[in-house]
N, C-alpha and C. Protein backbone atom coordinates (compact mmCIF):
# COMPACT_ATOMS: atom_id res chain seq x y z
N UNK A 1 94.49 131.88 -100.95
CA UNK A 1 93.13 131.85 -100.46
C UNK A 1 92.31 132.84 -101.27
N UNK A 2 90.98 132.22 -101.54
CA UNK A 2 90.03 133.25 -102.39
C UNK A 2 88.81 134.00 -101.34
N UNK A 3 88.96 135.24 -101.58
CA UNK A 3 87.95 135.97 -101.12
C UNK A 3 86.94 136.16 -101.78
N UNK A 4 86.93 136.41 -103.33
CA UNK A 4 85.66 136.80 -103.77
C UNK A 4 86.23 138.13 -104.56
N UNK A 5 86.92 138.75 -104.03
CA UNK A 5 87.60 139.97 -103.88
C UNK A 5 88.67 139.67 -105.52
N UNK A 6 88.64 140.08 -106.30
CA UNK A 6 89.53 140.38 -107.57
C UNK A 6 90.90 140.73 -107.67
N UNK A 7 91.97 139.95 -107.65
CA UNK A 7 92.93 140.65 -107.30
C UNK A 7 93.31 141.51 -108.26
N UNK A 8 94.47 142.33 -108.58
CA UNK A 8 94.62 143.32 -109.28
C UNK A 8 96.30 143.14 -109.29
N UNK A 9 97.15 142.99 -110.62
CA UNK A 9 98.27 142.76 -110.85
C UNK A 9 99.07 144.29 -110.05
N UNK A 10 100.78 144.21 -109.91
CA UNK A 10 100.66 145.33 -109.48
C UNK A 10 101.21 146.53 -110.14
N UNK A 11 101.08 146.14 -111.26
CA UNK A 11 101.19 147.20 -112.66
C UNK A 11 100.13 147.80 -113.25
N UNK A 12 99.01 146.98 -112.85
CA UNK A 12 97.77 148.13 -113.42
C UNK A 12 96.90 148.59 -111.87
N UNK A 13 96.55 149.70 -111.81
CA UNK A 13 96.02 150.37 -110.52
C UNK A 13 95.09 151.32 -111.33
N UNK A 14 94.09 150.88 -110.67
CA UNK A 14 92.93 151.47 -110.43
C UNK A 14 92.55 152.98 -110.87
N UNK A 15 91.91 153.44 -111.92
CA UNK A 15 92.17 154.82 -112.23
C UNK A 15 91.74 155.63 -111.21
N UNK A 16 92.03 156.46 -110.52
CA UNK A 16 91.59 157.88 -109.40
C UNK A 16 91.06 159.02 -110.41
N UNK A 17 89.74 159.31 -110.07
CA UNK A 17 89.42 160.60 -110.66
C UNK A 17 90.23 161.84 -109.98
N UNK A 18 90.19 162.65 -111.35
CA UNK A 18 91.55 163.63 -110.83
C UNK A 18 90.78 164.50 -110.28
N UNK A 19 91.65 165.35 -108.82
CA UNK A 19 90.95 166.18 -107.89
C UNK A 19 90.79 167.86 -108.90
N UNK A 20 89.65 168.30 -108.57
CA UNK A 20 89.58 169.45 -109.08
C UNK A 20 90.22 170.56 -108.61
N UNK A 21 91.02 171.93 -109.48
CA UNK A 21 91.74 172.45 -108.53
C UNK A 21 91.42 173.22 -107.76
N UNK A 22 90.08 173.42 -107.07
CA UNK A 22 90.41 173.78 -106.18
C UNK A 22 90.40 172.90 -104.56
N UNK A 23 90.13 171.62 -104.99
CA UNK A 23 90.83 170.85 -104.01
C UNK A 23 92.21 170.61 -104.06
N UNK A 24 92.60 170.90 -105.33
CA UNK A 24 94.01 170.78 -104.98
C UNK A 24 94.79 171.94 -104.39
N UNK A 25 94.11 172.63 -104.86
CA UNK A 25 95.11 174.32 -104.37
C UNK A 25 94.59 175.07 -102.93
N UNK A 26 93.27 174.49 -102.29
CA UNK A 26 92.90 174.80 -101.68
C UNK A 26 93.86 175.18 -100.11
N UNK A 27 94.37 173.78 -99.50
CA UNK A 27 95.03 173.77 -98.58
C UNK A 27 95.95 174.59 -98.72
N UNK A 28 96.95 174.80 -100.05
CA UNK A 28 97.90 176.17 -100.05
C UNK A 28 97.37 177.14 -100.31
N UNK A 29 96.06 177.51 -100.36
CA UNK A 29 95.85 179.51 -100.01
C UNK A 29 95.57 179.33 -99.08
N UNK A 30 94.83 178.57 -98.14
CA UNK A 30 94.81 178.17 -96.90
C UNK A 30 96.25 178.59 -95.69
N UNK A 31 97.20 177.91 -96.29
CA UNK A 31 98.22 177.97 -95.60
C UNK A 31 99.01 179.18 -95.80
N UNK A 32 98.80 180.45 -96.77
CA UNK A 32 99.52 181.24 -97.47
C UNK A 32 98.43 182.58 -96.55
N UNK A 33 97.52 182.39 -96.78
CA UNK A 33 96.09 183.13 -95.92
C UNK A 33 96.80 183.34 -93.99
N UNK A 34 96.84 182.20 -93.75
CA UNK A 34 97.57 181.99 -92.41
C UNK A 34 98.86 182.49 -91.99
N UNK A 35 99.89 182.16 -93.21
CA UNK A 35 101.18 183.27 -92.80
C UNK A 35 100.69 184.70 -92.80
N UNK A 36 99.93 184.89 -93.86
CA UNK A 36 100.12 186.39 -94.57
C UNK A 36 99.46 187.25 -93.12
N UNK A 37 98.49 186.62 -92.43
CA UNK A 37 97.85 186.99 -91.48
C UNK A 37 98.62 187.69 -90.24
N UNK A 38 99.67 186.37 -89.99
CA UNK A 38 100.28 185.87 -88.96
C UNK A 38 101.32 186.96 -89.26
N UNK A 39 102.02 187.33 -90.25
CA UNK A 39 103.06 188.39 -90.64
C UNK A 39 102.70 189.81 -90.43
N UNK A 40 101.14 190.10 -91.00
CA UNK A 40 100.55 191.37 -90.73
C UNK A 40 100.20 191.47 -89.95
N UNK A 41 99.46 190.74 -88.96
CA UNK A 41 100.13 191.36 -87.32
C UNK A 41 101.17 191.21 -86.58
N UNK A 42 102.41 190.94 -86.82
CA UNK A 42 103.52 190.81 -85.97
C UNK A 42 104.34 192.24 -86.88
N UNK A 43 103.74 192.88 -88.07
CA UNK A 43 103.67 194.31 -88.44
C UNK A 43 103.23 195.20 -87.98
N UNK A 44 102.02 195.25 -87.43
CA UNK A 44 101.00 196.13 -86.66
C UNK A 44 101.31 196.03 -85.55
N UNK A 45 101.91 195.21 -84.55
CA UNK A 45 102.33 195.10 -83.54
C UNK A 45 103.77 195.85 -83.30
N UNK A 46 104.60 195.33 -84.48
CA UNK A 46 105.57 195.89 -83.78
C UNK A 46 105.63 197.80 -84.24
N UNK A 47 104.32 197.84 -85.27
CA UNK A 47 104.32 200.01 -85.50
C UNK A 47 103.20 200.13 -84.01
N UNK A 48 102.38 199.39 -84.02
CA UNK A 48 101.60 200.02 -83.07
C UNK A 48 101.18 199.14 -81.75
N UNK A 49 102.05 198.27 -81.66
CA UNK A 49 102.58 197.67 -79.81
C UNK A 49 101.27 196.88 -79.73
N UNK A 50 101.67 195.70 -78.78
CA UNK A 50 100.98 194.30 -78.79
C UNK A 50 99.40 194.65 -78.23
N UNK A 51 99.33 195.82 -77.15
CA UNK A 51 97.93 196.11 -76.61
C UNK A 51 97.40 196.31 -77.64
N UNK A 52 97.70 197.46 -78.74
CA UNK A 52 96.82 197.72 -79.38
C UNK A 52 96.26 197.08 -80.50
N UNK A 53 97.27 195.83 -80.76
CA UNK A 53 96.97 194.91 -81.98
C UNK A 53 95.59 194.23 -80.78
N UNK A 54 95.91 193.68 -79.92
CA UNK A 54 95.14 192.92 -78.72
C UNK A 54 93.70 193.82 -78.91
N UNK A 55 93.57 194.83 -78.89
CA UNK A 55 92.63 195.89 -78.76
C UNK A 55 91.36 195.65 -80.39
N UNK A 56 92.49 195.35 -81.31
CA UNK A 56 91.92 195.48 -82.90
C UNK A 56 90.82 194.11 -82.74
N UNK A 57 91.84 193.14 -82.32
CA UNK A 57 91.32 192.28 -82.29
C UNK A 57 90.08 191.47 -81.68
N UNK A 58 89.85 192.39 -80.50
CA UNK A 58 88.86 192.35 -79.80
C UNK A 58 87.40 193.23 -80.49
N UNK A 59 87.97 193.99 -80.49
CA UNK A 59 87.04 194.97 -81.37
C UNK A 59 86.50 194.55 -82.55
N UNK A 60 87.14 193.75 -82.95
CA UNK A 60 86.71 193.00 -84.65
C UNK A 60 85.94 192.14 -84.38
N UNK A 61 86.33 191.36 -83.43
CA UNK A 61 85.18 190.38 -83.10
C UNK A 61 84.12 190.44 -82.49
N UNK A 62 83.97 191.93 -81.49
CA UNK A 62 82.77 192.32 -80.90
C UNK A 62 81.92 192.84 -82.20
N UNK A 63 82.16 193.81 -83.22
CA UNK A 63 81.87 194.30 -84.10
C UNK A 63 81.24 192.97 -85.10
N UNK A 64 82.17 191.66 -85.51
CA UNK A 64 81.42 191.05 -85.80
C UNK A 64 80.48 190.24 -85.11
N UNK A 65 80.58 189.74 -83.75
CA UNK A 65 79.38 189.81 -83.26
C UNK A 65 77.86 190.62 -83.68
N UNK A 66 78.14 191.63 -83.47
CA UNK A 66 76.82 192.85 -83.51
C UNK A 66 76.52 192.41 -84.92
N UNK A 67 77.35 192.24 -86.27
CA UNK A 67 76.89 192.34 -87.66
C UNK A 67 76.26 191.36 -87.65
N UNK A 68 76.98 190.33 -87.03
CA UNK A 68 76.07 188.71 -87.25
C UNK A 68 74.70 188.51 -86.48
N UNK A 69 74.86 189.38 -85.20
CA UNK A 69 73.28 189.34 -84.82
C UNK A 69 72.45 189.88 -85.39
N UNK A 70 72.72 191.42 -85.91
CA UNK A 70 71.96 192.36 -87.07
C UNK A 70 71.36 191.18 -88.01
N UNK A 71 72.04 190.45 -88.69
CA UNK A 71 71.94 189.81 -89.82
C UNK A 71 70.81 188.61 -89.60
N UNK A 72 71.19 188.17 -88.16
CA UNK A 72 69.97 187.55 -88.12
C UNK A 72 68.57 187.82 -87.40
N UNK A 73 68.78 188.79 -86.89
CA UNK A 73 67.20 189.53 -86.63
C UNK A 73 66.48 189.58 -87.59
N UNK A 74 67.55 190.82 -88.55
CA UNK A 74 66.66 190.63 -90.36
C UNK A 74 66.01 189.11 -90.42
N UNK A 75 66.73 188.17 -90.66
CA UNK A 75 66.62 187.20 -91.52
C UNK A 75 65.72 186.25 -90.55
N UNK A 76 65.22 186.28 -89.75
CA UNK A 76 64.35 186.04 -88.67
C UNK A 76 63.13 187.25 -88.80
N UNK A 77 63.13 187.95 -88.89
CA UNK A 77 62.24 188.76 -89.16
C UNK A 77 61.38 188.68 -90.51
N UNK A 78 62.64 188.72 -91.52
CA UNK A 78 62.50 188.54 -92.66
C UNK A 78 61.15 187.35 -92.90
N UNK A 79 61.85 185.92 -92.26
CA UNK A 79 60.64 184.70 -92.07
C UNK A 79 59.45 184.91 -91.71
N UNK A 80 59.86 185.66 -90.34
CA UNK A 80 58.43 185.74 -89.28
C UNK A 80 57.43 186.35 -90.22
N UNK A 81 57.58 187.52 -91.14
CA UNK A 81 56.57 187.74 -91.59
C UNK A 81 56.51 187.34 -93.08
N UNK A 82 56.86 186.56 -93.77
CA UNK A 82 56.73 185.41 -94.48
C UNK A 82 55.72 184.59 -94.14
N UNK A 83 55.94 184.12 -93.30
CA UNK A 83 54.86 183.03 -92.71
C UNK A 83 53.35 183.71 -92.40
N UNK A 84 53.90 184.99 -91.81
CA UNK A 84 52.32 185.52 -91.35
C UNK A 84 51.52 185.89 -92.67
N UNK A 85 52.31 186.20 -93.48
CA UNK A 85 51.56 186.47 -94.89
C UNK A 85 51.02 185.18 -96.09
N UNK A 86 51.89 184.02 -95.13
CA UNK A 86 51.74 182.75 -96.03
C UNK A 86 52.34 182.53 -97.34
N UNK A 87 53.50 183.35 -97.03
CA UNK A 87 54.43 182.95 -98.88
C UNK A 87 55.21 182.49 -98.53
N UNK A 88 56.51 182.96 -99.31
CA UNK A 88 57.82 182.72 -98.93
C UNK A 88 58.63 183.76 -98.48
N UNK A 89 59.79 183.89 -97.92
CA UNK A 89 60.41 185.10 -97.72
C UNK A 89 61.04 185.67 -98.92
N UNK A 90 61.00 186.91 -99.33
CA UNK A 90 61.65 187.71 -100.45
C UNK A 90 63.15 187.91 -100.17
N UNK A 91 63.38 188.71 -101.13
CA UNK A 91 64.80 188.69 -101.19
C UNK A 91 65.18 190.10 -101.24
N UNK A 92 63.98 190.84 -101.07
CA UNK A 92 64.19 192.18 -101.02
C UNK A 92 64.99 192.64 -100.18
N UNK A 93 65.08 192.15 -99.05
CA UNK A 93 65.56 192.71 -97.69
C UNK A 93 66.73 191.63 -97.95
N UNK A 94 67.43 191.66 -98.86
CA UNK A 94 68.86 190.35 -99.44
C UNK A 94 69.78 190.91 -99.23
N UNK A 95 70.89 189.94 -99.04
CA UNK A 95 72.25 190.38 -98.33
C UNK A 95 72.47 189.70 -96.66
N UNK A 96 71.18 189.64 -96.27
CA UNK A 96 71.80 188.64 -95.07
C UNK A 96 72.84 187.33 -95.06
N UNK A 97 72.77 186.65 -95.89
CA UNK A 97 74.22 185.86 -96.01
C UNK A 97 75.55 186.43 -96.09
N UNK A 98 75.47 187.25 -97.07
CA UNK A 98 76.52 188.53 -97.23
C UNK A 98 77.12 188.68 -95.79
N UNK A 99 76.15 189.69 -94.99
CA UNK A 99 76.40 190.58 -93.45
C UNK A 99 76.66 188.94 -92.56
N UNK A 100 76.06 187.97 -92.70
CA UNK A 100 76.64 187.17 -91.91
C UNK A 100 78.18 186.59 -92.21
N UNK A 101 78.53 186.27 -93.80
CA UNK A 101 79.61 185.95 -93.65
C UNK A 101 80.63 187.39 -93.21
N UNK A 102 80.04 188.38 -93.50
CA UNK A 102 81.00 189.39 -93.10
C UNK A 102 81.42 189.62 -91.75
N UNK A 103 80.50 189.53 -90.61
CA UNK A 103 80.38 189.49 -89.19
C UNK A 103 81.42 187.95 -89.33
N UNK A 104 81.25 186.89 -89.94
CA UNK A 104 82.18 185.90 -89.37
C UNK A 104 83.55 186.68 -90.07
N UNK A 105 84.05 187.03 -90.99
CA UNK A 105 85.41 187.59 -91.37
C UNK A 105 86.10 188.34 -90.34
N UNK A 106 84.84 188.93 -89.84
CA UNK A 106 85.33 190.22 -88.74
C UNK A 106 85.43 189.29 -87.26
N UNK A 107 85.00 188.16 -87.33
CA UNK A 107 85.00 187.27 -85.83
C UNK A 107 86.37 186.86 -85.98
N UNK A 108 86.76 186.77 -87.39
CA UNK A 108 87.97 185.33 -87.73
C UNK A 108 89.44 186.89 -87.24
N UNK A 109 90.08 186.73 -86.59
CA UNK A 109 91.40 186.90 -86.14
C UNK A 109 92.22 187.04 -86.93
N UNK A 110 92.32 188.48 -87.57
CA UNK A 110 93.77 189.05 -88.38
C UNK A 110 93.19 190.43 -89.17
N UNK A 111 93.63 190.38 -89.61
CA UNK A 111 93.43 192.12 -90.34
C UNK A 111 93.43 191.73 -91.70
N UNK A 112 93.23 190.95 -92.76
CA UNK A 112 93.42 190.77 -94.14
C UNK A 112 91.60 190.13 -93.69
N UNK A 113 91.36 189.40 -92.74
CA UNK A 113 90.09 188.98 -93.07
C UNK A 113 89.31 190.11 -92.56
N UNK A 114 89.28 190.57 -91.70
CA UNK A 114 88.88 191.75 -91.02
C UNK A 114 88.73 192.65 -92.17
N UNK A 115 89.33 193.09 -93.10
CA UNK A 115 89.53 194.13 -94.49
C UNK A 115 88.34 193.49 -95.56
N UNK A 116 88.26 192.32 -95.41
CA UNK A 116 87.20 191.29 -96.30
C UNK A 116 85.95 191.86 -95.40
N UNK A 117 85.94 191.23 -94.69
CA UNK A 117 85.18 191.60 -93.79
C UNK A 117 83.45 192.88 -93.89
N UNK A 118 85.14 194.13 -93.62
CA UNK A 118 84.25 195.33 -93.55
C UNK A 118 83.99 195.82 -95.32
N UNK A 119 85.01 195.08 -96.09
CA UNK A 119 83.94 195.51 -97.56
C UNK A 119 82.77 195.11 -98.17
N UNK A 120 82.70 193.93 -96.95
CA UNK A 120 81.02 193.13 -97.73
C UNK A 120 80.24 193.57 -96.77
N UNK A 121 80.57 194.57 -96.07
CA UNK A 121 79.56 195.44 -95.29
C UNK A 121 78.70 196.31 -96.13
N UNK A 122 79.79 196.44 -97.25
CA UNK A 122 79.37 198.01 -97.92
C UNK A 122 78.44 196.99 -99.11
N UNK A 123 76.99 197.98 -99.21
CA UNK A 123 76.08 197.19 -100.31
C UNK A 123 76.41 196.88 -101.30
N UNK A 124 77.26 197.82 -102.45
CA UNK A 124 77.61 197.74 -103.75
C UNK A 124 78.28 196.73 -103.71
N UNK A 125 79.08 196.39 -103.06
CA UNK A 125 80.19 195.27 -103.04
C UNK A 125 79.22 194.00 -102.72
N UNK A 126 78.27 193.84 -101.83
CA UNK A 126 77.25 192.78 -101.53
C UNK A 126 76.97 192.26 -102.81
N UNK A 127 76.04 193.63 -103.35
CA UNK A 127 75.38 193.24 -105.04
C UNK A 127 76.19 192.38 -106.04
N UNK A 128 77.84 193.02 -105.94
CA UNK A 128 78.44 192.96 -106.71
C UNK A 128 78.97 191.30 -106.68
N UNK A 129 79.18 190.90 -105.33
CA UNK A 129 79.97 189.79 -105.00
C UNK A 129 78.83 188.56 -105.21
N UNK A 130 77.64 189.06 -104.89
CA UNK A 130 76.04 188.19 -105.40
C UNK A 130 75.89 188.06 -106.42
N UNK A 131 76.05 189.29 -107.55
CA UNK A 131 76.24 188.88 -108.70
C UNK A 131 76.77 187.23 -109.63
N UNK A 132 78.36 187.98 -109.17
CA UNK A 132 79.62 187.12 -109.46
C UNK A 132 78.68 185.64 -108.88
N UNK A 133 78.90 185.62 -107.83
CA UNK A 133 78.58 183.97 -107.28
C UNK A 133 77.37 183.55 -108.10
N UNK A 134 76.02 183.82 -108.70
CA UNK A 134 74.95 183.80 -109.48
C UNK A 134 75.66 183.25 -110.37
N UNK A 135 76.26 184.36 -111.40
CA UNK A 135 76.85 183.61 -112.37
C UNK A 135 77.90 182.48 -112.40
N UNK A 136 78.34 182.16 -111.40
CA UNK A 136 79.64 181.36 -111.41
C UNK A 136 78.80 179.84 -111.02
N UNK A 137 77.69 179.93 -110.21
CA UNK A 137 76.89 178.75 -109.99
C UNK A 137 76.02 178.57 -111.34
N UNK A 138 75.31 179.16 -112.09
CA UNK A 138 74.52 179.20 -113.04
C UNK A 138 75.81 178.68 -113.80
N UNK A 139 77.16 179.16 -114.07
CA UNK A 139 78.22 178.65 -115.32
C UNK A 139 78.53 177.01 -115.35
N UNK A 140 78.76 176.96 -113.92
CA UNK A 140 78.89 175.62 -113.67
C UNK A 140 77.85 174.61 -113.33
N UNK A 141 76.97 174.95 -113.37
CA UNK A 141 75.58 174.06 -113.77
C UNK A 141 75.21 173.93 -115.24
N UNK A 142 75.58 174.93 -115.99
CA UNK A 142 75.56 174.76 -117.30
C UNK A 142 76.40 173.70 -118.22
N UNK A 143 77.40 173.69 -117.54
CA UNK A 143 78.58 172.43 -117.67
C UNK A 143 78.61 171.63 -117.31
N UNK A 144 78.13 171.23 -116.05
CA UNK A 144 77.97 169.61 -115.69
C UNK A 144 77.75 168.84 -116.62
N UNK A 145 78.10 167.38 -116.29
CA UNK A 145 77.65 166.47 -117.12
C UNK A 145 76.86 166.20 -116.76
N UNK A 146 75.88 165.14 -117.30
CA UNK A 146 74.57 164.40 -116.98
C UNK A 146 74.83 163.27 -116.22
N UNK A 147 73.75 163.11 -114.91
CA UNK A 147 74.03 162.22 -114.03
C UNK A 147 74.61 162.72 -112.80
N UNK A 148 75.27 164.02 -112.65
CA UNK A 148 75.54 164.53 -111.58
C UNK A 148 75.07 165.44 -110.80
N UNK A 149 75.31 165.96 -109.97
CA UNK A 149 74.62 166.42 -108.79
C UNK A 149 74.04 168.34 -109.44
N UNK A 150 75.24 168.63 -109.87
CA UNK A 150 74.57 169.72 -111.06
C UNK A 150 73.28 169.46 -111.77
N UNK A 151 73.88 168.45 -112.49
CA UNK A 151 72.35 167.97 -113.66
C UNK A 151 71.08 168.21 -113.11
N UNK A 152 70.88 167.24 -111.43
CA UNK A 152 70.21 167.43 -110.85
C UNK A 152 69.75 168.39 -110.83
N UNK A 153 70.74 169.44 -110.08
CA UNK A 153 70.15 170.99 -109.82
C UNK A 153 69.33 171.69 -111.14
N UNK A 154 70.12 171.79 -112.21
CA UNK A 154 69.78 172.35 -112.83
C UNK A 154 67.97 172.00 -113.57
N UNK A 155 68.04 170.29 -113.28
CA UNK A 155 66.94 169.99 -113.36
C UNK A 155 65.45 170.36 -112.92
N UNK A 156 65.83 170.82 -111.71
CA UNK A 156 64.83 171.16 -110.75
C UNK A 156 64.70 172.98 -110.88
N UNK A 157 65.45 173.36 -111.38
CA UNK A 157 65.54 174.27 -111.68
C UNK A 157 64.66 175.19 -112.74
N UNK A 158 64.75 173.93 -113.58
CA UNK A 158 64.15 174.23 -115.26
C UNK A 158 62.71 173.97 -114.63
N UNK A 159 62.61 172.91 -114.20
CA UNK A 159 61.26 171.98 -114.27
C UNK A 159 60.34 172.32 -112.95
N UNK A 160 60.33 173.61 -112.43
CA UNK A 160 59.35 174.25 -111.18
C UNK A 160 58.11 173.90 -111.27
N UNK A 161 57.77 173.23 -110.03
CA UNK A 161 56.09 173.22 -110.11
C UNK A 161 55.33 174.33 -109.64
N UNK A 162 54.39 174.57 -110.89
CA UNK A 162 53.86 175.71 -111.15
C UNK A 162 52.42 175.86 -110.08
N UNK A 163 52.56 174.84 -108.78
CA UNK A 163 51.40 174.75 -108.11
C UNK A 163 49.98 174.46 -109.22
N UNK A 164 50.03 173.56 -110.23
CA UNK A 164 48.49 173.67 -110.80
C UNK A 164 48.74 171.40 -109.80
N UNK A 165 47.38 171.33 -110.30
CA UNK A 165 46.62 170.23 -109.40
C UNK A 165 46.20 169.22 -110.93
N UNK A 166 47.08 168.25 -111.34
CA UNK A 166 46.85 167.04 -112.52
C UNK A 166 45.89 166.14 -111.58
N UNK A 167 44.37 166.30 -112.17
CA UNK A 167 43.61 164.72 -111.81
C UNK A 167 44.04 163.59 -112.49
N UNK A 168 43.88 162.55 -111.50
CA UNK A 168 44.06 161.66 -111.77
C UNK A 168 44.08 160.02 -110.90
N UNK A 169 44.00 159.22 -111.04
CA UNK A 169 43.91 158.03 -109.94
C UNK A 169 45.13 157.24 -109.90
N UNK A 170 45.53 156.86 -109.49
CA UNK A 170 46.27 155.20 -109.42
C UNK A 170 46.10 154.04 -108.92
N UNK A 171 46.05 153.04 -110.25
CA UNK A 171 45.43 152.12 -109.99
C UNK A 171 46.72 150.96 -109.76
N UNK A 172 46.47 150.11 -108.94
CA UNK A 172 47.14 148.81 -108.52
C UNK A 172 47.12 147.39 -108.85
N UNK A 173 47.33 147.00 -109.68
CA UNK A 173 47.38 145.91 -110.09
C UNK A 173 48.15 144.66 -109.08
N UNK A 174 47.41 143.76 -108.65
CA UNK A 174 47.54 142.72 -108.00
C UNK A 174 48.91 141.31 -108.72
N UNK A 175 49.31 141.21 -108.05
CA UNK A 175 50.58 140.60 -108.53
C UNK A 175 50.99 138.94 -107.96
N UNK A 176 50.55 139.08 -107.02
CA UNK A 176 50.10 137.91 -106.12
C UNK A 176 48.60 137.37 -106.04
N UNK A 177 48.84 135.79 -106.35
CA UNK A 177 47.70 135.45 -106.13
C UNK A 177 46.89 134.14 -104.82
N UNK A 178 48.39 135.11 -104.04
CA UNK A 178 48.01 134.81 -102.85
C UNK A 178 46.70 135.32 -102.28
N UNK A 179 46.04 135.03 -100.49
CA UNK A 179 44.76 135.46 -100.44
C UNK A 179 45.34 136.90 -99.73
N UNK A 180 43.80 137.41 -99.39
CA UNK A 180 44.03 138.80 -99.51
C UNK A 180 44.13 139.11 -98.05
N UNK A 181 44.36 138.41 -96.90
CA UNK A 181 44.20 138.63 -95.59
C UNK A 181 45.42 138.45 -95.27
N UNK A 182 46.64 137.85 -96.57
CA UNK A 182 48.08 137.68 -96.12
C UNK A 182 48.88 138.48 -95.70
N UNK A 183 48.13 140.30 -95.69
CA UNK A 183 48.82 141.02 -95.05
C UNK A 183 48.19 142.02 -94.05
N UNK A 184 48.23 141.64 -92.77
CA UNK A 184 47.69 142.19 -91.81
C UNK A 184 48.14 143.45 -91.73
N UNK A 185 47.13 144.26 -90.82
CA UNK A 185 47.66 145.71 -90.71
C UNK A 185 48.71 145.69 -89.80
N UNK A 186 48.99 146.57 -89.38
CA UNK A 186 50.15 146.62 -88.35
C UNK A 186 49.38 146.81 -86.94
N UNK A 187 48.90 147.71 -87.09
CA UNK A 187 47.84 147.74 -85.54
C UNK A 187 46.98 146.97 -85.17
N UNK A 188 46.72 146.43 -84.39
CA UNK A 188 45.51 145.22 -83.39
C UNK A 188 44.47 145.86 -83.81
């Protein structure tokens, strides 16, 4: 029976674009992240007894609580008076993404993220880790090929509108010479 549908012998298959690695490697630091976690506190527990691991853990997450609300007062604040001034928000007062992912490290449960955590608390390390990511997005936009979602970016990137105002009209050329009442408005 024919579908329409092409069949395909079963010696030649379909090429798969190959996964990039860090989809491939992803799920194993993932899973290596999770023991290593899971090991360093059943360490801390057994030098310094299950309350007090219980205790860390609570504390890390109240603590990131507080960072993540800090972070967004700023960054709510930051807007509110953005808007009242009619620009955009600056970046002066930057690092709120930073303090928020750090407040989530310190929410996330274990002591290796918790250690992540409280170093992107500290500014130099903010700057430093903002840096890195700048360049690592700028590297790989530089490399894309054309046609992809990079290209894009980078497109829009180059090509900012500079707010100036091009006069000009557009005109419509009639294509049908059907009559001109053949298309009613939509409203009565």
């Amino acid at each position: 029976m024919t579908t329409g549908v092409p069949t395909s012998s079963p010696t030649t298959r379909p090429a798969r674009p190959r996964r990039s690695r860090v989809r491939r490697y992803l799920p194993l630091a993932v899973a290596v992240w999770l023991v290593l976690e899971i090991w360093l506190l059943t360490v801390v527990a057994g030098a310094a007894g299950g309350p007090a691991v219980f205790l860390l853990l609570v504390a890390g997450f109240v603590a990131g609580a507080a960072v993540m609300k800090r972070a967004g007062r700023r960054a709510f604040q930051n807007l509110n008076e953005a808007v009242q001034r009619g620009g955009t928000p600056s970046s002066r007062r930057g690092g709120n993404g930073w303090l928020m992912l750090a407040g989530l490290l310190l929410m996330i449960p274990g002591m290796i993220s918790d250690a992540l955590g409280l170093l992107l608390l500290i500014a130099p390390v903010q700057r430093a880790v903002g840096r890195l990511a700048e360049r690592t997005v700028e590297r790989k936009l530089r490399v894309s090929a054309p046609g992809t979602l990079g290209d894009a970016f980078q497109q829009v990137r180059i090509h900012r509108p500079d707010g100036k105002v091009v006069p000009g009209e557009v005109v419509r050329e009639r294509q049908d010479d059907g009559p001109e009442d053949s298309r009613r408005p939509l409203t009565p």
